[in-house]
PDB file of N, CA and C in Angstrom:
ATOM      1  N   UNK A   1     128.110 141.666  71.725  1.00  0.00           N
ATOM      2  CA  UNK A   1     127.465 140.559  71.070  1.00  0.00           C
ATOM      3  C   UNK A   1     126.346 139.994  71.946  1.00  0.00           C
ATOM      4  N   UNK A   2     126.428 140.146  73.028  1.00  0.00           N
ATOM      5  CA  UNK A   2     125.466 139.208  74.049  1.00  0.00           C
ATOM      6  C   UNK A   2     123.959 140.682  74.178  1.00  0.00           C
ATOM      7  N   UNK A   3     124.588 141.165  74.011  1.00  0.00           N
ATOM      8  CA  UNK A   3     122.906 142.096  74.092  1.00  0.00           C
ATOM      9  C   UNK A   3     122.297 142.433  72.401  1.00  0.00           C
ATOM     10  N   UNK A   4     123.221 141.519  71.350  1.00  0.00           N
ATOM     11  CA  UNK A   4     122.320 141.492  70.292  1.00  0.00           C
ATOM     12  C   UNK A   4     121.731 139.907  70.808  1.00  0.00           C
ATOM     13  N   UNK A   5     121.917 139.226  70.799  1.00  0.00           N
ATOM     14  CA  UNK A   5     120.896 137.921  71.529  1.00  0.00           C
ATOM     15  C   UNK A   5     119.846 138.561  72.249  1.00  0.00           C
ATOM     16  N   UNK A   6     119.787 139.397  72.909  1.00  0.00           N
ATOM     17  CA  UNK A   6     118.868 139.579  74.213  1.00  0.00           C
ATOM     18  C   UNK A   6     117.969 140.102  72.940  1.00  0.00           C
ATOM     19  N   UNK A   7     118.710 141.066  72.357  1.00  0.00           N
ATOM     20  CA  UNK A   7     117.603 141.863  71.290  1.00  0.00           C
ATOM     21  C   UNK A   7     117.019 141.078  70.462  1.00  0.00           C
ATOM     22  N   UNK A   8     117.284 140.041  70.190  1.00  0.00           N
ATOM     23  CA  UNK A   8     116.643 138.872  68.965  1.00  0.00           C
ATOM     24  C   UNK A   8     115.484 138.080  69.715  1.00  0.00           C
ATOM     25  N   UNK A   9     116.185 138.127  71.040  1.00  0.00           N
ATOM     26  CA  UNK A   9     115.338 136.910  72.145  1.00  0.00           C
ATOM     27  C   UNK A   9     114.204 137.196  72.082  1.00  0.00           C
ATOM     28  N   UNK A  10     114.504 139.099  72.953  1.00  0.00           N
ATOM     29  CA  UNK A  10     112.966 139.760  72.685  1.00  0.00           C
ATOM     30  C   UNK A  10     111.995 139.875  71.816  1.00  0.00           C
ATOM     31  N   UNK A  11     112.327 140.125  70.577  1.00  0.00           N
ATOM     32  CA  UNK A  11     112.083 140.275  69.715  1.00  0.00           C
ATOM     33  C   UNK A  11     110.958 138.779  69.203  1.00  0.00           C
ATOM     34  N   UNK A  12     111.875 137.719  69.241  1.00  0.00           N
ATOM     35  CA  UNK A  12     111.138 136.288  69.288  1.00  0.00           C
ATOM     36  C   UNK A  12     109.971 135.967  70.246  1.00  0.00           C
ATOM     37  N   UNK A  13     109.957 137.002  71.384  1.00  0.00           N
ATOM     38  CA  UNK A  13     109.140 136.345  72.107  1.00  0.00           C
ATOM     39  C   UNK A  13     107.473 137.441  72.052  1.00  0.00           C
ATOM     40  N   UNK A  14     108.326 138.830  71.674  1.00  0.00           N
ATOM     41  CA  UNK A  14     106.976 139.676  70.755  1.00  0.00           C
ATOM     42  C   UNK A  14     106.236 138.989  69.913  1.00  0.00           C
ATOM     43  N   UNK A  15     106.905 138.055  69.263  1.00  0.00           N
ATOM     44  CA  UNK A  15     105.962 137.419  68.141  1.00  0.00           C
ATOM     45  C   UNK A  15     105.099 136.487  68.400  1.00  0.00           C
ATOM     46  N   UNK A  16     105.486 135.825  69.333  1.00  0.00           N
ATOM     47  CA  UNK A  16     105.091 134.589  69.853  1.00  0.00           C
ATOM     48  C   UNK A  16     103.821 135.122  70.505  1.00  0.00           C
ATOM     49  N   UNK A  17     103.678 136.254  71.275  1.00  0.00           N
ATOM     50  CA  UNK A  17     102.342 136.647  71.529  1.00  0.00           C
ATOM     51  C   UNK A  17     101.456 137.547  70.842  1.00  0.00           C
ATOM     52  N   UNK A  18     101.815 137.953  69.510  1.00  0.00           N
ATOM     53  CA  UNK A  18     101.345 138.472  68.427  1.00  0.00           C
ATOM     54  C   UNK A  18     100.140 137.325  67.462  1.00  0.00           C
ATOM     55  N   UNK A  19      98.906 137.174  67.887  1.00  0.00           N
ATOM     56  CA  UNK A  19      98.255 136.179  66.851  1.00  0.00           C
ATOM     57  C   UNK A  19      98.418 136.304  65.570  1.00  0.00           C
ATOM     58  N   UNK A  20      97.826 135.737  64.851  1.00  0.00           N
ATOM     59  CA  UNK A  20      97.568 135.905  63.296  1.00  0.00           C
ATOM     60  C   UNK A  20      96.429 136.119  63.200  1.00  0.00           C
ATOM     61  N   UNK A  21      96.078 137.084  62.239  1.00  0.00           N
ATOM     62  CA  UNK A  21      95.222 137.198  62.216  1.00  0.00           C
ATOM     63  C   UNK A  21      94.303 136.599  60.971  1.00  0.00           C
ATOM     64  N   UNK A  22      94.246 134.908  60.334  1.00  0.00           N
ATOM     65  CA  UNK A  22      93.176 134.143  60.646  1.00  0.00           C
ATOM     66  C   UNK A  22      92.919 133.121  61.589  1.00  0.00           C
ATOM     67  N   UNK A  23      93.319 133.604  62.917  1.00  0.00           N
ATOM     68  CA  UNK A  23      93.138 132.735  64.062  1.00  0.00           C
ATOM     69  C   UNK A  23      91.421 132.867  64.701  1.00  0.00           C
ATOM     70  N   UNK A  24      91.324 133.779  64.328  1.00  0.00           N
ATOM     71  CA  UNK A  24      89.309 134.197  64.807  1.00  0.00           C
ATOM     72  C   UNK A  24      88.988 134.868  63.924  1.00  0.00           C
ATOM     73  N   UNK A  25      87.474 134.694  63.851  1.00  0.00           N
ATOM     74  CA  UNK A  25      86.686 135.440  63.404  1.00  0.00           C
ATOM     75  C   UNK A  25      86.923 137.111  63.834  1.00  0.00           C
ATOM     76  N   UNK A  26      86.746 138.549  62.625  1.00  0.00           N
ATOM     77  CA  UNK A  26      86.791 139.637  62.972  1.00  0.00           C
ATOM     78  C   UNK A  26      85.561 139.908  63.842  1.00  0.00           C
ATOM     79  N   UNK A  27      84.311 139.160  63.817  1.00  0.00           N
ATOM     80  CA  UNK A  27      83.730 140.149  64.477  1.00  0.00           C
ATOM     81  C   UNK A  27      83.004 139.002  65.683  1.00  0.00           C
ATOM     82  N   UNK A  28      82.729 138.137  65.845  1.00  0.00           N
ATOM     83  CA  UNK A  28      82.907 137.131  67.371  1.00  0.00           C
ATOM     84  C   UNK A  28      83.874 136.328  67.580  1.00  0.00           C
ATOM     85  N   UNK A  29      85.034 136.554  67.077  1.00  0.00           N
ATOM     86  CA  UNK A  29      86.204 136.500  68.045  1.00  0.00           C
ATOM     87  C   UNK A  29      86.060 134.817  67.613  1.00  0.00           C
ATOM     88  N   UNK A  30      85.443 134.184  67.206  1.00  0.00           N
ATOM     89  CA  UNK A  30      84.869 132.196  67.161  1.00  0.00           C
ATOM     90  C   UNK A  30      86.796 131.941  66.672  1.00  0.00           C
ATOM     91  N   UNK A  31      87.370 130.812  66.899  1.00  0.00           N
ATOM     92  CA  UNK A  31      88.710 130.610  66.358  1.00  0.00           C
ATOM     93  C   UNK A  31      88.578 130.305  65.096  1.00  0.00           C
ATOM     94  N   UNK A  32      88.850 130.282  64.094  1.00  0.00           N
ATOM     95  CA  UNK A  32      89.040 129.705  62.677  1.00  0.00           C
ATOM     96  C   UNK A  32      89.387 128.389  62.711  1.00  0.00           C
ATOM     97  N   UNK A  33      89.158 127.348  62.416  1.00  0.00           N
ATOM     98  CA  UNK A  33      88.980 125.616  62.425  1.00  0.00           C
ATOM     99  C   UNK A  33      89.843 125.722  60.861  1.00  0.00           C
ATOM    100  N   UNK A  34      90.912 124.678  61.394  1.00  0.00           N
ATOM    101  CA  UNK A  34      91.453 124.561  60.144  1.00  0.00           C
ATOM    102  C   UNK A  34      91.014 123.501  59.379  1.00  0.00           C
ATOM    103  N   UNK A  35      91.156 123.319  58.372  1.00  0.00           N
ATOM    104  CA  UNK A  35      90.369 122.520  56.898  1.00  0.00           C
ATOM    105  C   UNK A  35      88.571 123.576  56.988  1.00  0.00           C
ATOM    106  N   UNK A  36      88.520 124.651  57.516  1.00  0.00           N
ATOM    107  CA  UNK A  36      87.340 124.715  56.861  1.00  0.00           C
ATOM    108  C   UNK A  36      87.130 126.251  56.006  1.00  0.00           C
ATOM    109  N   UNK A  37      86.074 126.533  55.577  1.00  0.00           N
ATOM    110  CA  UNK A  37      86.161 127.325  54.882  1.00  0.00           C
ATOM    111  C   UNK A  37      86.557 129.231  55.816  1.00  0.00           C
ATOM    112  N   UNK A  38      87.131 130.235  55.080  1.00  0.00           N
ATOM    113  CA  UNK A  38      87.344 131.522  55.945  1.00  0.00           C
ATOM    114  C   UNK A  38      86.807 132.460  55.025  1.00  0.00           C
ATOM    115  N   UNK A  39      85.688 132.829  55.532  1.00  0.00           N
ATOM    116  CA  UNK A  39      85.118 134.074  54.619  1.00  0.00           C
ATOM    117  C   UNK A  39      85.645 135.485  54.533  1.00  0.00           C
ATOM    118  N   UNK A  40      86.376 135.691  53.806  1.00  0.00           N
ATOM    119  CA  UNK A  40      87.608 136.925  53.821  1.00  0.00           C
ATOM    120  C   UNK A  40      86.112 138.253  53.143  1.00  0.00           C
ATOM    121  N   UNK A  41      86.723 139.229  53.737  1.00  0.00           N
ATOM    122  CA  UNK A  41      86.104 140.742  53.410  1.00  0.00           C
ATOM    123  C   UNK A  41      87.040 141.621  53.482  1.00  0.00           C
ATOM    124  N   UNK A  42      86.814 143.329  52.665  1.00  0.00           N
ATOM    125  CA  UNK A  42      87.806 143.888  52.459  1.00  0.00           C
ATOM    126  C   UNK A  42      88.854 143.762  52.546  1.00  0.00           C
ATOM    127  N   UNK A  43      89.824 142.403  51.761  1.00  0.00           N
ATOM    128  CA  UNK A  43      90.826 142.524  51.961  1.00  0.00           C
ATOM    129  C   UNK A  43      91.285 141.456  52.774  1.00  0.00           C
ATOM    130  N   UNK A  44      91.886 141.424  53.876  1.00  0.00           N
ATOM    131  CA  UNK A  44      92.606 140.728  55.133  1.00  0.00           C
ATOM    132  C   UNK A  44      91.735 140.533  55.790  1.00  0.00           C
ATOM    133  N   UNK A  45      90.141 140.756  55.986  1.00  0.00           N
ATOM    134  CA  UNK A  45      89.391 140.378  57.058  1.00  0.00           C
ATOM    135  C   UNK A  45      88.838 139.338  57.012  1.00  0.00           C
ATOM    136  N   UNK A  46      88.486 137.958  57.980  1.00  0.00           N
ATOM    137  CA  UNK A  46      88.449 136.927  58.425  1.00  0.00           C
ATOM    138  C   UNK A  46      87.194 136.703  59.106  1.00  0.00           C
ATOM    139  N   UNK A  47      86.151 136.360  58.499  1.00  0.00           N
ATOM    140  CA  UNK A  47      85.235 135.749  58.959  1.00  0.00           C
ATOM    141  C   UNK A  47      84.519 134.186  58.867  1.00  0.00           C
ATOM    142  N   UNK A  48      84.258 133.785  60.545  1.00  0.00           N
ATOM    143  CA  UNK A  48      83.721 132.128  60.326  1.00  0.00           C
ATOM    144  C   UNK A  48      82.519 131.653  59.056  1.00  0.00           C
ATOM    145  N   UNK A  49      81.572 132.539  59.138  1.00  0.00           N
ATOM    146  CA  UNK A  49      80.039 132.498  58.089  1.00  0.00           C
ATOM    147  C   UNK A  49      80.304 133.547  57.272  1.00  0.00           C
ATOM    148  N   UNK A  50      79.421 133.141  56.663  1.00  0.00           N
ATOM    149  CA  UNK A  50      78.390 133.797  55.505  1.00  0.00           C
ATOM    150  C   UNK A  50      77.856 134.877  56.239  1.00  0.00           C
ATOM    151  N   UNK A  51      77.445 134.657  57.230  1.00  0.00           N
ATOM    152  CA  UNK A  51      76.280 135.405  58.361  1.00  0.00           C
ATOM    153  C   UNK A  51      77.161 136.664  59.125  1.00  0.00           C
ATOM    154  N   UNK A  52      78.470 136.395  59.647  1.00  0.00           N
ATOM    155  CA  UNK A  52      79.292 137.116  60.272  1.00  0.00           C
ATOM    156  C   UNK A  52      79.802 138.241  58.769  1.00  0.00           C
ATOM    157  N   UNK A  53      80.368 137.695  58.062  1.00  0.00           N
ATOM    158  CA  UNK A  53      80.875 138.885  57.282  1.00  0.00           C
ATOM    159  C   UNK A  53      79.714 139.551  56.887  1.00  0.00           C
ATOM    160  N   UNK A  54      78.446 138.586  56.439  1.00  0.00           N
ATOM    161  CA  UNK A  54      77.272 139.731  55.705  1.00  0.00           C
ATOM    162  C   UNK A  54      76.848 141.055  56.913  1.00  0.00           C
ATOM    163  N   UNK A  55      76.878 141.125  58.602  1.00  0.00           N
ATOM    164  CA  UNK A  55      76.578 141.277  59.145  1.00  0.00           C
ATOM    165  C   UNK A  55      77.687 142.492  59.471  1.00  0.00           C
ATOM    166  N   UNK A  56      78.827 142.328  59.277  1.00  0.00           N
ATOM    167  CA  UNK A  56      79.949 143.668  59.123  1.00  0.00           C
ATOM    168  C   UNK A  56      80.124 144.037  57.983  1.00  0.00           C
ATOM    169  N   UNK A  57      79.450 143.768  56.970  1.00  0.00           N
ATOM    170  CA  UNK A  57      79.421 144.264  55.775  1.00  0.00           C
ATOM    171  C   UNK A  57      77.922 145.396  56.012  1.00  0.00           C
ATOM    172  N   UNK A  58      76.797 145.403  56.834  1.00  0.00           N
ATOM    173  CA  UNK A  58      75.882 145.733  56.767  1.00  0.00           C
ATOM    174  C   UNK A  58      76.050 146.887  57.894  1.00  0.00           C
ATOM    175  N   UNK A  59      77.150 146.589  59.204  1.00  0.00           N
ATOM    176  CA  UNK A  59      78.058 147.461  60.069  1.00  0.00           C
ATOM    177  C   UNK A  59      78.151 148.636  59.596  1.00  0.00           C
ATOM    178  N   UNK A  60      79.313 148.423  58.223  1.00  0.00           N
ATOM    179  CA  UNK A  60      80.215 149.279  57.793  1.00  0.00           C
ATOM    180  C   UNK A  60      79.243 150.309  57.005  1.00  0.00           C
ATOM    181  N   UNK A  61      78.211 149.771  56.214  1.00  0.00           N
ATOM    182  CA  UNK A  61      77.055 150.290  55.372  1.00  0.00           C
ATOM    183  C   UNK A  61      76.520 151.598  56.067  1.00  0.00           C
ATOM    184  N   UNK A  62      76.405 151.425  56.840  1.00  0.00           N
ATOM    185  CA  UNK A  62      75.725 152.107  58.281  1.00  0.00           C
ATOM    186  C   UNK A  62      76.034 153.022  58.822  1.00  0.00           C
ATOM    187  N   UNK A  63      77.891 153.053  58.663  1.00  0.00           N
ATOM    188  CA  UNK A  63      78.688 153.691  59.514  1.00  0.00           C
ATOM    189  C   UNK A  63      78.968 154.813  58.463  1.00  0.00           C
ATOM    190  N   UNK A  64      79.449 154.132  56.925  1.00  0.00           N
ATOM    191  CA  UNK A  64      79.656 154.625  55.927  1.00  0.00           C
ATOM    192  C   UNK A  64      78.518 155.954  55.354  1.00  0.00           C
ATOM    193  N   UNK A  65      76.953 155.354  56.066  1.00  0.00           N
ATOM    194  CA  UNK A  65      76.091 156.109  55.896  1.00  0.00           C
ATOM    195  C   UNK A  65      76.069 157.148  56.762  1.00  0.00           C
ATOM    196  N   UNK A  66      76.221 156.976  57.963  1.00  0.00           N
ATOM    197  CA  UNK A  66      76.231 158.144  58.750  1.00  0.00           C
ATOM    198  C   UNK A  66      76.937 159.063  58.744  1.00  0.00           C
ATOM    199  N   UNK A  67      78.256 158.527  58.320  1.00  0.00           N
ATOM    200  CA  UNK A  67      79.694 159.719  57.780  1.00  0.00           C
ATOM    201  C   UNK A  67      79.031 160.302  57.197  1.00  0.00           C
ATOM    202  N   UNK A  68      78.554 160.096  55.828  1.00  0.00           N
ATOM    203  CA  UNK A  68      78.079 160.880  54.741  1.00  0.00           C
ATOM    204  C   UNK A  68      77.435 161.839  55.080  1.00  0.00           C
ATOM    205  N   UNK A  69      76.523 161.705  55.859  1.00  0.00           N
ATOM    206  CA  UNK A  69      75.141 162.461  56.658  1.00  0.00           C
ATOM    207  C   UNK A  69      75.860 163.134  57.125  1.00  0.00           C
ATOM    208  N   UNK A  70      76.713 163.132  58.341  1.00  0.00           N
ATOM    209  CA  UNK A  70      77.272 164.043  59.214  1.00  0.00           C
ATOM    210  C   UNK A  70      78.147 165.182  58.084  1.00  0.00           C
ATOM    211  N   UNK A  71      78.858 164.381  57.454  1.00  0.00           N
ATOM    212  CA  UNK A  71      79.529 165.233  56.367  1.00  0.00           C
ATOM    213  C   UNK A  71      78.682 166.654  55.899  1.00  0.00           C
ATOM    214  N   UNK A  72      77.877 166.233  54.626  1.00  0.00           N
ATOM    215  CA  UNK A  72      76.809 166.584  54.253  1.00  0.00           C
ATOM    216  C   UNK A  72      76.467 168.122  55.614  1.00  0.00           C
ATOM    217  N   UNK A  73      76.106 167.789  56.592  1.00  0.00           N
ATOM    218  CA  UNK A  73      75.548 168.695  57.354  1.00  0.00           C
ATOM    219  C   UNK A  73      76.302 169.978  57.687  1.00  0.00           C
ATOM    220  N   UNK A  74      77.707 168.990  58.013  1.00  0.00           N
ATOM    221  CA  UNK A  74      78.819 169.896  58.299  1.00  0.00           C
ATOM    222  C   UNK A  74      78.873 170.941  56.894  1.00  0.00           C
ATOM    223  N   UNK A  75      79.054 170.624  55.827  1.00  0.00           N
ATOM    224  CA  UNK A  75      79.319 171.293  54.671  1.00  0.00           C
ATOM    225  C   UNK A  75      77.982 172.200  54.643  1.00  0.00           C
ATOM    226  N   UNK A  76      76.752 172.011  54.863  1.00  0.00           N
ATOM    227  CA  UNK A  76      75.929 172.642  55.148  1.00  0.00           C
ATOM    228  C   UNK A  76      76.360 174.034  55.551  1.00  0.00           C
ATOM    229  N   UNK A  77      76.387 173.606  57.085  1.00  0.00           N
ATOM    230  CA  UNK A  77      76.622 174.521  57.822  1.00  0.00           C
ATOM    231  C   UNK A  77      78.457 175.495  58.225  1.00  0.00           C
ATOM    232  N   UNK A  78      78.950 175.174  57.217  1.00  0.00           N
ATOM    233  CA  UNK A  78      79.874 175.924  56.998  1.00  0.00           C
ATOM    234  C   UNK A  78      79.875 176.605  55.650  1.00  0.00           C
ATOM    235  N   UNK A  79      79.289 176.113  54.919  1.00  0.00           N
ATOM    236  CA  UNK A  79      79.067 177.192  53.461  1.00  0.00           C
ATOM    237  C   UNK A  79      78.307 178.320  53.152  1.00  0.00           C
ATOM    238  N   UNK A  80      79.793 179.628  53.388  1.00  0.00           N
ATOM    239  CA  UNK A  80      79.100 180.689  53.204  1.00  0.00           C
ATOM    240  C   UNK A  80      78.519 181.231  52.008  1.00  0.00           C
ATOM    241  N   UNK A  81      77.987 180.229  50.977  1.00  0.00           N
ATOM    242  CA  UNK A  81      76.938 180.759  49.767  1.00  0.00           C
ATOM    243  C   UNK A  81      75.928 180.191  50.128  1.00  0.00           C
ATOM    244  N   UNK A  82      75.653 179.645  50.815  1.00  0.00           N
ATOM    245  CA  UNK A  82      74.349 179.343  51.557  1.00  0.00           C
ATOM    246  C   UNK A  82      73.606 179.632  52.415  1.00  0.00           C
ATOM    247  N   UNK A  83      72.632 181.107  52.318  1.00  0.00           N
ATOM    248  CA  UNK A  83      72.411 181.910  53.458  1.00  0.00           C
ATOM    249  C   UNK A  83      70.950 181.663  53.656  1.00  0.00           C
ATOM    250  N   UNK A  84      70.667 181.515  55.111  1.00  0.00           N
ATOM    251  CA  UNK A  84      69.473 181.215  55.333  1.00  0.00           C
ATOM    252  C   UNK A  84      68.724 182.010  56.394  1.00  0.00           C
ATOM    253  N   UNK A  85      67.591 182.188  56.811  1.00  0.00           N
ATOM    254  CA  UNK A  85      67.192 182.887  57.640  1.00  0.00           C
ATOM    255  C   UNK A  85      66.619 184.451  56.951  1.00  0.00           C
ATOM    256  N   UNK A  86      65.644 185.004  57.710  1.00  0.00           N
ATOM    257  CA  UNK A  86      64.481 185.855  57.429  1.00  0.00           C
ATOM    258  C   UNK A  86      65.415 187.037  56.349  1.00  0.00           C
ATOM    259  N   UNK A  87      66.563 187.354  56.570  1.00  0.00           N
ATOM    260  CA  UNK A  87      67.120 188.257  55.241  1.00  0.00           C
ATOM    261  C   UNK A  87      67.659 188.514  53.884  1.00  0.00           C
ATOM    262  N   UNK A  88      67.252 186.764  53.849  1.00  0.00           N
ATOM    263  CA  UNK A  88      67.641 185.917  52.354  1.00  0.00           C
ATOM    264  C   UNK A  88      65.931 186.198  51.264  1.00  0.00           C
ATOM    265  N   UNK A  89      66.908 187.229  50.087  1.00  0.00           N
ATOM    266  CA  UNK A  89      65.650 187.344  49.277  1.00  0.00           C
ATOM    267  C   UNK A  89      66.174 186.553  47.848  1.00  0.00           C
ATOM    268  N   UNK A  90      64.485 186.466  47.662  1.00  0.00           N
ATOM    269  CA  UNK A  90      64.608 185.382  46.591  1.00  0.00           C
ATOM    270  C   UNK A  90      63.976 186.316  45.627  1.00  0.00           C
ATOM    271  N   UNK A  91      64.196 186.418  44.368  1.00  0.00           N
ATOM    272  CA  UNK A  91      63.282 187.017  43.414  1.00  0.00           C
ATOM    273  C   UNK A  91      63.359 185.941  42.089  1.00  0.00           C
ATOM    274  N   UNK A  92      62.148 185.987  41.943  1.00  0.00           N
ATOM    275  CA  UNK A  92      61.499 184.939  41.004  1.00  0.00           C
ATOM    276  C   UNK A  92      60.663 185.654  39.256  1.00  0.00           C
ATOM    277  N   UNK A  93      61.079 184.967  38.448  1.00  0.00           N
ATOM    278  CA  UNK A  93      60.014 185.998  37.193  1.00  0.00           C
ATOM    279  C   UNK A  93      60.847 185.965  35.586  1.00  0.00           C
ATOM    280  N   UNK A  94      60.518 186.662  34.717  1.00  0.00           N
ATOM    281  CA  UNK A  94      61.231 186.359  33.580  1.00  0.00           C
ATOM    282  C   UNK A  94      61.797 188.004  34.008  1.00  0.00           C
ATOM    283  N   UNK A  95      63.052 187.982  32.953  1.00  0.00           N
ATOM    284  CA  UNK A  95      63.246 189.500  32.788  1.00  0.00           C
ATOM    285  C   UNK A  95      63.743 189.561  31.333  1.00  0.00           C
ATOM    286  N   UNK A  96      63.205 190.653  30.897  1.00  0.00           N
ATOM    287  CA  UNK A  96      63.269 191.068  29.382  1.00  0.00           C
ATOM    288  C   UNK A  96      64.703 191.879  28.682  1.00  0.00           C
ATOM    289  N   UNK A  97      65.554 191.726  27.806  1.00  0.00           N
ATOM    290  CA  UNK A  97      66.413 193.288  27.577  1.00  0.00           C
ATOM    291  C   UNK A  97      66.075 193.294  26.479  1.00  0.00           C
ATOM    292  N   UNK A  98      65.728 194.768  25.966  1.00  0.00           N
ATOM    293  CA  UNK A  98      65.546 194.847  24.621  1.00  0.00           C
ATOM    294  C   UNK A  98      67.013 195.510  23.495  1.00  0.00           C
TER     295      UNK A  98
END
């Protein structure tokens, strides 16, 4: 019985140094002031302004864009119906069957 206490104790005191997370802002850390307004984004995220979330909203835009790009390239360059270089022929023209 005495080392389920110890296990609860611990347990209580994990939490206690666990924040919440609307205690700051996600992206300068500023504390959240209570009675004022919390600009939430995707979800659970916590921002002081207007200015801070528009500003990880414009982050993510960015990041989201570059995935794509990198993606994109990768698929490029692993798709073998896509052959490039001086032995790739192209033939161009109408063709007739009678």
């Amino acid at each position: 019985m005495r080392s389920a206490a110890l296990y609860y104790a611990g347990c209580e005191e994990h939490h206690q140094h666990q924040p919440h997370f609307l205690e700051a802002c996600f992206l300068c850390q500023k504390p959240l002031g209570h009675n004022r307004d919390i600009f939430m984004y995707r979800g659970n995220t916590p921002f002081c302004t207007q200015e801070c979330r528009q500003e990880q909203m414009e982050i993510d835009e960015a990041e989201e864009k570059s995935w794509k790009l990198s993606k994109k390239a990768a698929l490029r360059q692993t798709d073998p119906t896509k052959k490039t270089g001086p032995n790739k022929t192209v033939r161009t023209g109408t063709v007739a069957v009678a």
